[in-house]
Protein backbone atom coordinates (compact mmCIF):
# COMPACT_ATOMS: atom_id res chain seq x y z
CA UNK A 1 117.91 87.09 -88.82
CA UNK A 2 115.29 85.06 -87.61
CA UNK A 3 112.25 86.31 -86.10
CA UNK A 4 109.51 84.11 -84.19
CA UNK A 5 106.70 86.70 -82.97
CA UNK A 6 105.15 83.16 -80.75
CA UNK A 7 108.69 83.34 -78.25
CA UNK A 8 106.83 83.47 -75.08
CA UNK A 9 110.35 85.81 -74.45
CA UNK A 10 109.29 88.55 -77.22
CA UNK A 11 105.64 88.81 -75.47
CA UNK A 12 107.32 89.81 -72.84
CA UNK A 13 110.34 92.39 -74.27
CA UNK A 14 109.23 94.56 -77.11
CA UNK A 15 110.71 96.92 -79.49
CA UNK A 16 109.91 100.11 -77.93
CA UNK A 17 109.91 99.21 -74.60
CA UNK A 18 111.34 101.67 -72.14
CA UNK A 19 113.04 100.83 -68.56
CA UNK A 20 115.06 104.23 -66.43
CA UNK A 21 117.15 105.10 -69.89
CA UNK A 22 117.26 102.27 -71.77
CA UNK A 23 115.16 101.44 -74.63
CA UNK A 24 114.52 97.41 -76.76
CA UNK A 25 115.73 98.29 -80.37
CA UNK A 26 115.54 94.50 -81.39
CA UNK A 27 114.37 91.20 -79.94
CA UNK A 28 116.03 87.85 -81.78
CA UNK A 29 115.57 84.37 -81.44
CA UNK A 30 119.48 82.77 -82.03
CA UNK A 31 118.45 79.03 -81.09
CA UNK A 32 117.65 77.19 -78.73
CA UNK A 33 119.03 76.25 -75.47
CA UNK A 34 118.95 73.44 -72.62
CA UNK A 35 116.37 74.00 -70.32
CA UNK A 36 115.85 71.28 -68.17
CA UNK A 37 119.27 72.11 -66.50
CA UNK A 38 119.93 75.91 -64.48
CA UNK A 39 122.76 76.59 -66.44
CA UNK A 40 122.84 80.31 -67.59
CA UNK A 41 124.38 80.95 -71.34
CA UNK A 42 127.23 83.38 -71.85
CA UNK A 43 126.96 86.54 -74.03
CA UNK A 44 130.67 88.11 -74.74
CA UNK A 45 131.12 91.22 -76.43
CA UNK A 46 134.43 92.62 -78.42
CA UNK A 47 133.47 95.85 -80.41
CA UNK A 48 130.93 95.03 -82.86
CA UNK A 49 131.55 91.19 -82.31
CA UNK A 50 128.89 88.99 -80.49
CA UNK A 51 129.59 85.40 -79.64
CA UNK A 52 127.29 83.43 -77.41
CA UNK A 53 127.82 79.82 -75.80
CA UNK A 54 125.16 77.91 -74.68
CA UNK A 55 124.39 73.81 -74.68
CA UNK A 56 121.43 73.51 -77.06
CA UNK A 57 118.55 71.22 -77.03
CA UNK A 58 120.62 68.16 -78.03
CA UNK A 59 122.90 69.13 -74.85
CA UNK A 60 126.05 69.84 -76.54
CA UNK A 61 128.15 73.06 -76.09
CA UNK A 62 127.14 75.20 -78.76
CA UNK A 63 129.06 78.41 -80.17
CA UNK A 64 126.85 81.38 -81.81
CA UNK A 65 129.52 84.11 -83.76
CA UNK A 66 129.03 86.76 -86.07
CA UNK A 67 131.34 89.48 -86.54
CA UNK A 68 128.53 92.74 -86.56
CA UNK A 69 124.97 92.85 -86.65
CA UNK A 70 124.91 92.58 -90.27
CA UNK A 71 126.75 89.40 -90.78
CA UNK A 72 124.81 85.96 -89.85
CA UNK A 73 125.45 83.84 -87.66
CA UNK A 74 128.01 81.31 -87.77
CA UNK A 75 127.05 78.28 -85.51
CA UNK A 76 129.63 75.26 -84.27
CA UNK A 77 128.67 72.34 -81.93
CA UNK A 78 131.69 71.12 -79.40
CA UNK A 79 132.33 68.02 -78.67
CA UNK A 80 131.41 68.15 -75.14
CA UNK A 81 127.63 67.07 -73.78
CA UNK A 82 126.23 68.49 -70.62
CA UNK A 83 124.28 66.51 -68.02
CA UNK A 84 122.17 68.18 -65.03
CA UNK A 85 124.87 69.63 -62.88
CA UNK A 86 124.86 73.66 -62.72
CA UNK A 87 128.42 73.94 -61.98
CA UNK A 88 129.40 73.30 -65.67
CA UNK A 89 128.42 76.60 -67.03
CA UNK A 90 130.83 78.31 -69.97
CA UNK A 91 133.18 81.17 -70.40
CA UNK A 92 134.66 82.93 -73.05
CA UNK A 93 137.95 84.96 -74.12
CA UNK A 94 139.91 86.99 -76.72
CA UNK A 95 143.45 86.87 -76.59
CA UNK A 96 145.65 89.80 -78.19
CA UNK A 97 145.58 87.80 -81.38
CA UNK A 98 141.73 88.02 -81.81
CA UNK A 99 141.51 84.46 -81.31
CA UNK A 100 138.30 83.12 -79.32
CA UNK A 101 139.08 80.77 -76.30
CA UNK A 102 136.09 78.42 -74.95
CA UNK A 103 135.97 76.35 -71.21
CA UNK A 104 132.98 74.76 -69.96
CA UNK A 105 131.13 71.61 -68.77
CA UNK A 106 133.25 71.13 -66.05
CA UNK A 107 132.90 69.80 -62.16
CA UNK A 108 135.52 68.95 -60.33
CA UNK A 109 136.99 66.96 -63.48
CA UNK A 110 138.96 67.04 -66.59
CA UNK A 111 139.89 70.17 -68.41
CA UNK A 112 137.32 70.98 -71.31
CA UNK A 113 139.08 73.77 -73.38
CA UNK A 114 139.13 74.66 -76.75
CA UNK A 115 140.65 77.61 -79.08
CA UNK A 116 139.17 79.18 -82.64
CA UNK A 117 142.50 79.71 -83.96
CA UNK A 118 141.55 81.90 -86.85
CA UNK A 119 140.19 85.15 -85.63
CA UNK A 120 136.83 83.36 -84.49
CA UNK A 121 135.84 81.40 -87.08
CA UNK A 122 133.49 78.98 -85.59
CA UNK A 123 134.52 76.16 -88.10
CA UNK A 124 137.95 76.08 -86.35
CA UNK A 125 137.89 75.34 -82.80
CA UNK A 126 140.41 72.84 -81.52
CA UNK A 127 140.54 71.29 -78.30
CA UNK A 128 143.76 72.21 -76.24
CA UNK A 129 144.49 69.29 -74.09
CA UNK A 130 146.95 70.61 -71.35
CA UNK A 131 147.23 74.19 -70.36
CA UNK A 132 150.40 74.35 -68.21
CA UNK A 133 150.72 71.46 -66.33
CA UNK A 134 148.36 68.45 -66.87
CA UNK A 135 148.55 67.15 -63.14
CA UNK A 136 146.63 70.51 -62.00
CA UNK A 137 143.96 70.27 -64.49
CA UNK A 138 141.98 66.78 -63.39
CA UNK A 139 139.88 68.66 -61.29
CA UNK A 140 138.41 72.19 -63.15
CA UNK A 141 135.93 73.77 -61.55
CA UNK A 142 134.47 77.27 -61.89
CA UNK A 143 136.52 78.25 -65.58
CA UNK A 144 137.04 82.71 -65.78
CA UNK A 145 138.31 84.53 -68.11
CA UNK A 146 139.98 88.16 -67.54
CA UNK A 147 142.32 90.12 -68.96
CA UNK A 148 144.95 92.75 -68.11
CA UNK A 149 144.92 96.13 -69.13
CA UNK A 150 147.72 95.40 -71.77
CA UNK A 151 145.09 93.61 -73.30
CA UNK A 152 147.08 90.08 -72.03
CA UNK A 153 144.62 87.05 -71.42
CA UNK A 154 144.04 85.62 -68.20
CA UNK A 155 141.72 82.49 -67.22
CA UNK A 156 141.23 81.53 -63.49
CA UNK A 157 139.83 78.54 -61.54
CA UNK A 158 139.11 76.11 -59.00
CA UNK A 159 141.67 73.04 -58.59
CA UNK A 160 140.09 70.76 -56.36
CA UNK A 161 137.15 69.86 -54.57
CA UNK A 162 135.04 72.10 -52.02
CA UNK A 163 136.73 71.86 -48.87
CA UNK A 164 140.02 71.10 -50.60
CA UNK A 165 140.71 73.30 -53.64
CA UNK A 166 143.33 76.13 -54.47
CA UNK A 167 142.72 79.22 -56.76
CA UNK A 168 144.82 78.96 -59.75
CA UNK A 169 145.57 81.96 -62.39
CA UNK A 170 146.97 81.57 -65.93
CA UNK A 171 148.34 84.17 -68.23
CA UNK A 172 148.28 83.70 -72.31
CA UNK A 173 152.08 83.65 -74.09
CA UNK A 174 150.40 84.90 -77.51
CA UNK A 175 153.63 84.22 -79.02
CA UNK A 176 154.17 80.78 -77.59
CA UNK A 177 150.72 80.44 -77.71
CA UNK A 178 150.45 78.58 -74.75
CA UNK A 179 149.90 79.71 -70.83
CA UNK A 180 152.42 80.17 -68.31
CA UNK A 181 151.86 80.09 -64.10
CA UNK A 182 151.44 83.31 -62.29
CA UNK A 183 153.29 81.87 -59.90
CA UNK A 184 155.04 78.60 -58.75
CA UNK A 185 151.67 77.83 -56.76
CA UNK A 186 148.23 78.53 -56.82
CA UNK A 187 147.27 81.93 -55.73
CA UNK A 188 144.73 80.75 -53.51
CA UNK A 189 145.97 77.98 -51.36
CA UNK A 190 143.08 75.91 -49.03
CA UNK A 191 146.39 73.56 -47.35
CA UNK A 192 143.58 70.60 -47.59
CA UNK A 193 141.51 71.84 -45.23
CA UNK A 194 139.44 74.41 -47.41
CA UNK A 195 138.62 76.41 -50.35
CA UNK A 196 138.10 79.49 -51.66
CA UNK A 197 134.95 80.61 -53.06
CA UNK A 198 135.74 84.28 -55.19
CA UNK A 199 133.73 86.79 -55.95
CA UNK A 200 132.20 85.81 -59.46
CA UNK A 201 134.01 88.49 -61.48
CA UNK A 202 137.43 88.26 -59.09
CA UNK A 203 139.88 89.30 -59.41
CA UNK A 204 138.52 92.80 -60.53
CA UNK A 205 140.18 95.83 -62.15
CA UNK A 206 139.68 98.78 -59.80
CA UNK A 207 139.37 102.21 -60.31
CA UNK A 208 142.97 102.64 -59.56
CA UNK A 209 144.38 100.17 -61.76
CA UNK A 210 144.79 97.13 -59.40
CA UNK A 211 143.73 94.02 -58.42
CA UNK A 212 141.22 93.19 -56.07
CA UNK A 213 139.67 90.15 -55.20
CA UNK A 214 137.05 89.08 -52.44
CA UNK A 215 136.07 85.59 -51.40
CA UNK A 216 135.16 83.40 -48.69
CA UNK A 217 136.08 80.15 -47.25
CA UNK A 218 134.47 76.74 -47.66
CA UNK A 219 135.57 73.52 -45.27
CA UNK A 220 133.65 70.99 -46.52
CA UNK A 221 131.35 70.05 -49.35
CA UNK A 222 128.23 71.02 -47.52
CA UNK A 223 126.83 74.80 -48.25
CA UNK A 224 126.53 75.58 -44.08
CA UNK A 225 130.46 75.40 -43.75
CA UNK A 226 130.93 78.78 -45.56
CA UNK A 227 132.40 80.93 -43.87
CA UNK A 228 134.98 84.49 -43.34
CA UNK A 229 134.84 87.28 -45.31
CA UNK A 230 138.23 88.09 -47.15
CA UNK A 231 139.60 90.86 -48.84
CA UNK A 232 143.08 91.27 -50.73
CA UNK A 233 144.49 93.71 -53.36
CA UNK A 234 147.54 93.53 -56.33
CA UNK A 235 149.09 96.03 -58.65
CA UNK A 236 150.38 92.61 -60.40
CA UNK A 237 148.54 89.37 -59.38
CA UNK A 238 151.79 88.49 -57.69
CA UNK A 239 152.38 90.65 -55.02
CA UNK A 240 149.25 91.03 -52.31
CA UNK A 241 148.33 92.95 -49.66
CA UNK A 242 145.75 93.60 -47.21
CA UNK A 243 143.27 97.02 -47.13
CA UNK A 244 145.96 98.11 -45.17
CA UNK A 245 148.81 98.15 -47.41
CA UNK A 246 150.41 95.25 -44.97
CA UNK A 247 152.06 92.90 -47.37
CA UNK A 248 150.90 88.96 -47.59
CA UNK A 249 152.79 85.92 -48.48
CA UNK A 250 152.34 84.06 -51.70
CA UNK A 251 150.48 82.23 -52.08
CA UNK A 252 147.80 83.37 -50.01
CA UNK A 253 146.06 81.38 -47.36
CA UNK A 254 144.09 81.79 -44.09
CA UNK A 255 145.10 84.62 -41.69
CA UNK A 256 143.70 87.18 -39.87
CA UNK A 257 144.84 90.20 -41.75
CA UNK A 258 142.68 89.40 -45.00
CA UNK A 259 139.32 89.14 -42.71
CA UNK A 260 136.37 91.61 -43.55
CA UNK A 261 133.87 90.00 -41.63
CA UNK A 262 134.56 86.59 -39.34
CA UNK A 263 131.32 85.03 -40.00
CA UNK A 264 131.54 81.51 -38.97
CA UNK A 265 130.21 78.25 -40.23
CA UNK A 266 126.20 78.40 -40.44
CA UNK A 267 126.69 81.79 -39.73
CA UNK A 268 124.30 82.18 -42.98
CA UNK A 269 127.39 83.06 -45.16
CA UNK A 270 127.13 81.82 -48.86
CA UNK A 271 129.38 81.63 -51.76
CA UNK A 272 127.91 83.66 -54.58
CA UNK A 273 126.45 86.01 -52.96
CA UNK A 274 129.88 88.05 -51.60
CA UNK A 275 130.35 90.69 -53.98
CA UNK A 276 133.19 93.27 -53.75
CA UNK A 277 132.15 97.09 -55.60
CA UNK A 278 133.86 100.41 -55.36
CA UNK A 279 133.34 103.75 -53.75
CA UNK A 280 133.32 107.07 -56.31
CA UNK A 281 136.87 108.07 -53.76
CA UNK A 282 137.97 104.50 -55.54
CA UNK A 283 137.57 102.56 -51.97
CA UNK A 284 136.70 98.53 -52.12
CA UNK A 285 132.84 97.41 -50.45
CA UNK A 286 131.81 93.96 -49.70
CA UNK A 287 128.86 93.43 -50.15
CA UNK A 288 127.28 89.97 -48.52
CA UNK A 289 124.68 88.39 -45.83
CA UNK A 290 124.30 86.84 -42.84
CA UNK A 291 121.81 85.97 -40.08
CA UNK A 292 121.70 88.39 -37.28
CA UNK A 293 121.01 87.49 -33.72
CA UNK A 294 117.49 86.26 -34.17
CA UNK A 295 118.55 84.18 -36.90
CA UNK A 296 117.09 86.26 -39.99
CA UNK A 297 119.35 86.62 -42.73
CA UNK A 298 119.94 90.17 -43.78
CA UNK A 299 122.02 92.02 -46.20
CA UNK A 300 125.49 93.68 -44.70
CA UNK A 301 128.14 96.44 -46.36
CA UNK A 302 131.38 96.87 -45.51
CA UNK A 303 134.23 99.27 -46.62
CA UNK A 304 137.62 99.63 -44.92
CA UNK A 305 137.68 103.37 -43.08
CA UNK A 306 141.56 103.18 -43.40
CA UNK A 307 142.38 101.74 -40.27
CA UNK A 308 139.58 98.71 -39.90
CA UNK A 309 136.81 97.59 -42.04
CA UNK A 310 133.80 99.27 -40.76
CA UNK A 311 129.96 97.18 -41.48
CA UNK A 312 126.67 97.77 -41.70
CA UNK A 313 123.53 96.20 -41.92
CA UNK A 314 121.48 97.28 -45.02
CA UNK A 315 118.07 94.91 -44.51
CA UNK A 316 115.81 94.41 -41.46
CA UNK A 317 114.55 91.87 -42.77
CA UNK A 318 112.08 88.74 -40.71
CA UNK A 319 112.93 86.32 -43.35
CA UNK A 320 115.59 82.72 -42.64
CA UNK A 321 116.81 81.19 -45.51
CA UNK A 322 118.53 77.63 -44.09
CA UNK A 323 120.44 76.30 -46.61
CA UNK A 324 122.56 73.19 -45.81
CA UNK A 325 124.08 70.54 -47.75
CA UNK A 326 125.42 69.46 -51.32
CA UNK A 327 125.10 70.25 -55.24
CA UNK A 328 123.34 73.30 -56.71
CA UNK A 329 121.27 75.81 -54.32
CA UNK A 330 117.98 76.98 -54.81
CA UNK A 331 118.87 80.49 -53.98
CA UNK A 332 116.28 82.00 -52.41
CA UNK A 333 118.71 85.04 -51.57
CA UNK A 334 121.07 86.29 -54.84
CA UNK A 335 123.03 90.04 -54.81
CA UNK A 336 124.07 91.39 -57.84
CA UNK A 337 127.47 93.10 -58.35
CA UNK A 338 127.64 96.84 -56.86
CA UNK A 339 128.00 99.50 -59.44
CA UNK A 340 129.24 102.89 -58.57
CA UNK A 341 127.36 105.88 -58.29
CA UNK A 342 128.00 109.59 -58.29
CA UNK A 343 127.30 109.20 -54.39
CA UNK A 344 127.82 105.51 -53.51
CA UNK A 345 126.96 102.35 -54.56
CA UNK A 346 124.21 100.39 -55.72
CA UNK A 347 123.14 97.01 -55.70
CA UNK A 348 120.71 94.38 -56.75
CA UNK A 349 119.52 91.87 -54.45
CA UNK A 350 116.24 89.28 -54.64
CA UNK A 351 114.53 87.77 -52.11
CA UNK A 352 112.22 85.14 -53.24
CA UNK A 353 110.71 86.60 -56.50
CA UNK A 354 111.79 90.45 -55.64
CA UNK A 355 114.28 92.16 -56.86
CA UNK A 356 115.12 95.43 -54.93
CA UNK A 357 118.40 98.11 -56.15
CA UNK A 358 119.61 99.18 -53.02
CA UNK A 359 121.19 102.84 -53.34
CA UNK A 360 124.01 103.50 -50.74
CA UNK A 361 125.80 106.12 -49.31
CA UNK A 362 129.46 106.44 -48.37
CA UNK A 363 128.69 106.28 -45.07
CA UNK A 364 126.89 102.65 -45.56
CA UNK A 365 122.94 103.96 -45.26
CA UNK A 366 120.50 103.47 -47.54
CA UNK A 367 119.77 106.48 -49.40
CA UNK A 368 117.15 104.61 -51.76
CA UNK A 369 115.56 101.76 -52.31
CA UNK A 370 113.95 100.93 -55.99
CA UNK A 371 112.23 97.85 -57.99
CA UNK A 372 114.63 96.39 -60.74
CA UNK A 373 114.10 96.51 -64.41
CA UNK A 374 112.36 93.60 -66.19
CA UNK A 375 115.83 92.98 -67.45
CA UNK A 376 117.35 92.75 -64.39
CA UNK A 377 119.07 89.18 -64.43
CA UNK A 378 118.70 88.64 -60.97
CA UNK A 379 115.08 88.37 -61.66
CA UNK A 380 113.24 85.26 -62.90
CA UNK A 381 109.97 84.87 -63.70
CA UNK A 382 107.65 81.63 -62.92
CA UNK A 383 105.89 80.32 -65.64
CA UNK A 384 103.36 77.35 -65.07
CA UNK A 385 105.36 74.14 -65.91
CA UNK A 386 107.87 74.60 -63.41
CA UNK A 387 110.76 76.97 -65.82
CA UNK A 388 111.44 80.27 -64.68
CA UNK A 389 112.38 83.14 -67.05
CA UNK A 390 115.44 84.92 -66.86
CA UNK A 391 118.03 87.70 -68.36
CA UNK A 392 121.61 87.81 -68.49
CA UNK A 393 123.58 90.18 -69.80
CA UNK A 394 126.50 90.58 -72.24
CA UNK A 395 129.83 91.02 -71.00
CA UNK A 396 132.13 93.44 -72.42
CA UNK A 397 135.79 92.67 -73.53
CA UNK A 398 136.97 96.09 -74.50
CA UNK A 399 136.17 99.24 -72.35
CA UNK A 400 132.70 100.46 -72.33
CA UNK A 401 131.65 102.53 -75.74
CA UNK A 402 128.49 104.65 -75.97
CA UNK A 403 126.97 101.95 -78.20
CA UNK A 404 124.39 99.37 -77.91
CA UNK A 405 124.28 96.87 -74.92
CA UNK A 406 122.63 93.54 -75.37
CA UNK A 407 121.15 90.56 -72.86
CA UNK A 408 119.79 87.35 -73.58
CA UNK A 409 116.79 85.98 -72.59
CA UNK A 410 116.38 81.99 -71.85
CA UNK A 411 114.22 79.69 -69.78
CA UNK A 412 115.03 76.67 -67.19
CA UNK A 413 114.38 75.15 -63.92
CA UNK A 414 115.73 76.10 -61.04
CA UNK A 415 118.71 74.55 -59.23
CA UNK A 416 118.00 70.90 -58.96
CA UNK A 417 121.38 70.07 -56.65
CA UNK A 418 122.71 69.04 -59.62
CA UNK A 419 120.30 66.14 -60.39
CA UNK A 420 117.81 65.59 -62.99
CA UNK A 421 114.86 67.44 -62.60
CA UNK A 422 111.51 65.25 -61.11
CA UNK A 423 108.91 65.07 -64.23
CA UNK A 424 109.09 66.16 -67.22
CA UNK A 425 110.58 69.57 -67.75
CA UNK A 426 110.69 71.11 -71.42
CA UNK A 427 114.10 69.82 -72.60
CA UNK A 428 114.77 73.53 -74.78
CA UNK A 429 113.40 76.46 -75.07
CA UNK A 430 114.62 79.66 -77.49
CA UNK A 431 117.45 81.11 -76.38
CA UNK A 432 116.66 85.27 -77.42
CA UNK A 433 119.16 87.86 -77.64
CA UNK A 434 117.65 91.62 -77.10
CA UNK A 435 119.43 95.18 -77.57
CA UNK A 436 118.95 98.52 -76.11
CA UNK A 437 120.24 101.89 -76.62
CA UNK A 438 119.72 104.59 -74.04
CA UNK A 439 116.46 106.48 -74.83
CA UNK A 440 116.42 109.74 -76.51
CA UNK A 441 117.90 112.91 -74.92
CA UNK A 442 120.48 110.61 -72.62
C-alpha cells in the first residue's frame, strides 16, 4: 500500500476525521489519473472486492483490482486513449459468473467494451467487438451497467446522437456468454426527432421491486432544447406503465401520459440534473429545476398524489443560470440523487461552490436545510491553477452490508465543452481512495 503524506488530497481527509456518523479509517494514493480532462473515475464495489477505472496520466483506460484490502493491487492498461471530451467516462459490471465487464471512452461512436474473463484478473481483459447487433453499436454514448435482482447483468445506453438517439437495454446470457435484446427495439425510442436523457442511475430498483426510470427530452444538440419531465415504471423492463397504472406501448416514445412536468425548451430544464428518489410509503419523486416566472432557476419536487403528479418549488432562489449550446456544461447548478428518510427525502444540490442537503417532507416542504460533508461529491473545491477537487463515491454491486464504504478523491478542470483546456493544466494528479466506517456507538 502506498502512502504519500505530500497528496494535496490527504491534507485535506485525515484518519480520524469525523463528518454526521462517518469516520476516515484510511487515506491511499492508487495512481494517478487524467486531469486536464472533467472526467470522473469509477469506484465499483462487490463484497470485499474493489476495482477502480480511471484514464491515467498517459491517457489510457486504466483498471485498478484487488480482491480485499489485504491483497495488492493488480493494475492493467486498455487499449483505448482518451482525448478532452467528458462524455467518455467508464462503467463497470459483474456478471453471475464473477467476471468483470469494462465500457468507456465513448461519444457518439464505436463500441469500446471489454471482459476479464477469469474472475477479474486484470491480466485478462479481452475486447468484445459486437454485443448483439453491430449496426446499433456505431454510435455509444452514455455506457450503464445494472443488474436484476436475480443477480442477471444488464448494461444500458444511448444509440445515437442528441436530438436523434433511442435508449437501448441489454441483458447478459451467462451461459451463452453473450447479450440478448430486451426487446425487438430500443426501449426508448426519439422517432428522429429527439432523445432521451435518463436519470443517471435509470432505470432504478424501487422499494417495491420494480422498475422505474425518469428522463427528459432533448431535440437538438444544443443544451436549451431540453425539455418534459417523464416518468415510467416496469415489474420487467418490458412491460411499462405510467404512475397511474395506465399501460404504455413498447417501445416507449413521446405522449402525454408519461409527463411529470411539461417544461418546454429554454424552460431552464437540464439533463443531469432530473433525479427520480422514493418516498418511505415506497412512492417515486422527481426531483429537477427550472426558471420560474422571473426567470430564476429554482429547484422543484414532484410526487404523483395517485391521481396527478402534484409539484413544488423547493428554492426561492434570485440566481439565472443560462446555459445554451454544445459539448460539456459548466454546471453551475448539479442535484444529487434523493435518498430516503424516515420522514421524506433528502437531497444534495450545489449552486456555484455550495452544496446544501435539502430535507423534505411528504408533503413536498422543506423540513431542513443543512451544509454537505467535505465528502460530498457534488462538491469541488478550487485550487489556484485552475483544477478543482472533488469526491466520488463507490458504488455497490451487492446489497448494502454494515461494512466499510469508500470514495475516491481526484483533481481536474472543469467542463471544457469537450475541448482542450486553454493553458497549461496539470496533465495528472493522484487519484486517492479513502474509507470510512460509521463512528463509534452508530
Amino acid at each position: 500500500m502506498n502512502m504519500h503524506p505530500e497528496s494535496r488530497h490527504q491534507g485535506r481527509f485525515n484518519v480520524g476525521d469525523e463528518w454526521n456518523d462517518q469516520t476516515i479509517e484510511s487515506v491511499e494514493e492508487v495512481g494517478s489519473a487524467v486531469a486536464d480532462v472533467a472526467i470522473r473515475p469509477t469506484l465499483l464495489r462487490d463484497g470485499e472486492r474493489l476495482v477502480l477505472a480511471y484514464y491515467d496520466g498517459s491517457r489510457r483506460l486504466t483498471i485498478a483490482d484487488r480482491t480485499d484490502e489485504r491483497s495488492d493491487w493488480t493494475f492493467q492498461r486498455v487499449d483505448s486513449t482518451v482525448g478532452w471530451d467528458s462524455h467518455n467516462y467508464i462503467d463497470l459490471g459483474i456478471d453471475r459468473s464473477g467476471r468483470l465487464h469494462i465500457a468507456g471512452n465513448m461519444h457518439a461512436s464505436a463500441l469500446q467494451y471489454w471482459i476479464a474473463d477469469s474472475g477479474g484478473a486484470s491480466k485478462d481483459i479481452r475486447r468484445l467487438e459486437v454485443l448483439s447487433e453491430a449496426a446499433r453499436e456505431q454510435r455509444v454514448t452514455y455506457p450503464r451497467f445494472l443488474r436484476e435482482n436475480d443477480g442477471n447483468l444488464l448494461f444500458t445506453y444511448r444509440n445515437g446522437t442528441p436530438g436523434d438517439g433511442d435508449f437501448v437495454c441489454l441483458r447478459w446470457n451467462d451461459e451463452k456468454g453473450r447479450y440478448e435484446p430486451m426487446t425487438d427495439g430500443p426501449l426508448i425510442e426519439g422517432r428522429g426527432k429527439r432523445n432521451a436523457y435518463i436519470d443517471t442511475n435509470a432505470p432504478i430498483l424501487g422499494p417495491d421491486g420494480s422498475w422505474h426510470m425518469l428522463w427528459v427530452w432533448r431535440d437538438s444538440p444544443e443544451a436549451e432544447s431540453t425539455h418534459t419531465v417523464n416518468y415510467a415504471r416496469s415489474a420487467d423492463l418490458l412491460n411499462w406503465t405510467d404512475a397511474a397504472g395506465r399501460r404504455l406501448g413498447r417501445p416507449l416514445v413521446d405522449c402525454a401520459g408519461i409527463v411529470v412536468d411539461p417544461v418546454g425548451p429554454e424552460g431552464g430544464l437540464i439533463n443531469n440534473n432530473v433525479r427520480l428518489g422514493f418516498f418511505p410509503d415506497g412512492r417515486p419523486t422527481a426531483i429537477y429545476h427550472k426558471r420560474d416566472d422571473a426567470g430564476s432557476q429554482q429547484v422543484w419536487a414532484a410526487v404523483f398524489d395517485g391521481d396527478e403528479w402534484a409539484r413544488r418549488q423547493i428554492t426561492a432562489w434570485n440566481y439565472r443560470w443560462d446555459f445554451s449550446g454544445r459539448g460539456s456544461l459548466d454546471f453551475k447548478i448539479e442535484i444529487g440523487a434523493p435518498t430516503t428518510t424516515p420522514t421524506g427525502v433528502a437531497v444534495d444540490v450545489r449552486r456555484e461552490e455550495e452544496v446544501q442537503t435539502f430535507c423534505l417532507s411528504e408533503e413536498l416542504s422543506t423540513t431542513s436545510l443543512e451544509i454537505a460533508s467535505p465528502w460530498n461529491p457534488l462538491r469541488r473545491v478550487p485550487r489556484d491553477n485552475g483544477l478543482f477537487d472533488r469526491a466520488t463515491p463507490g458504488r455497490g454491486w451487492t446489497p448494502a452490508s454494515p461494512g466499510p464504504g469508500w470514495f475516491m478523491l481526484h483533481t481536474s478542470v472543469l467542463d471544457q465543452r469537450d475541448q482542450q483546456p486553454v493553458g497549461q493544466a496539470p496533465a495528472a494528479e493522484p487519484l486517492v481512495l479513502v474509507k470510512t466506517s460509521r463512528s463509534a456507538g452508530d
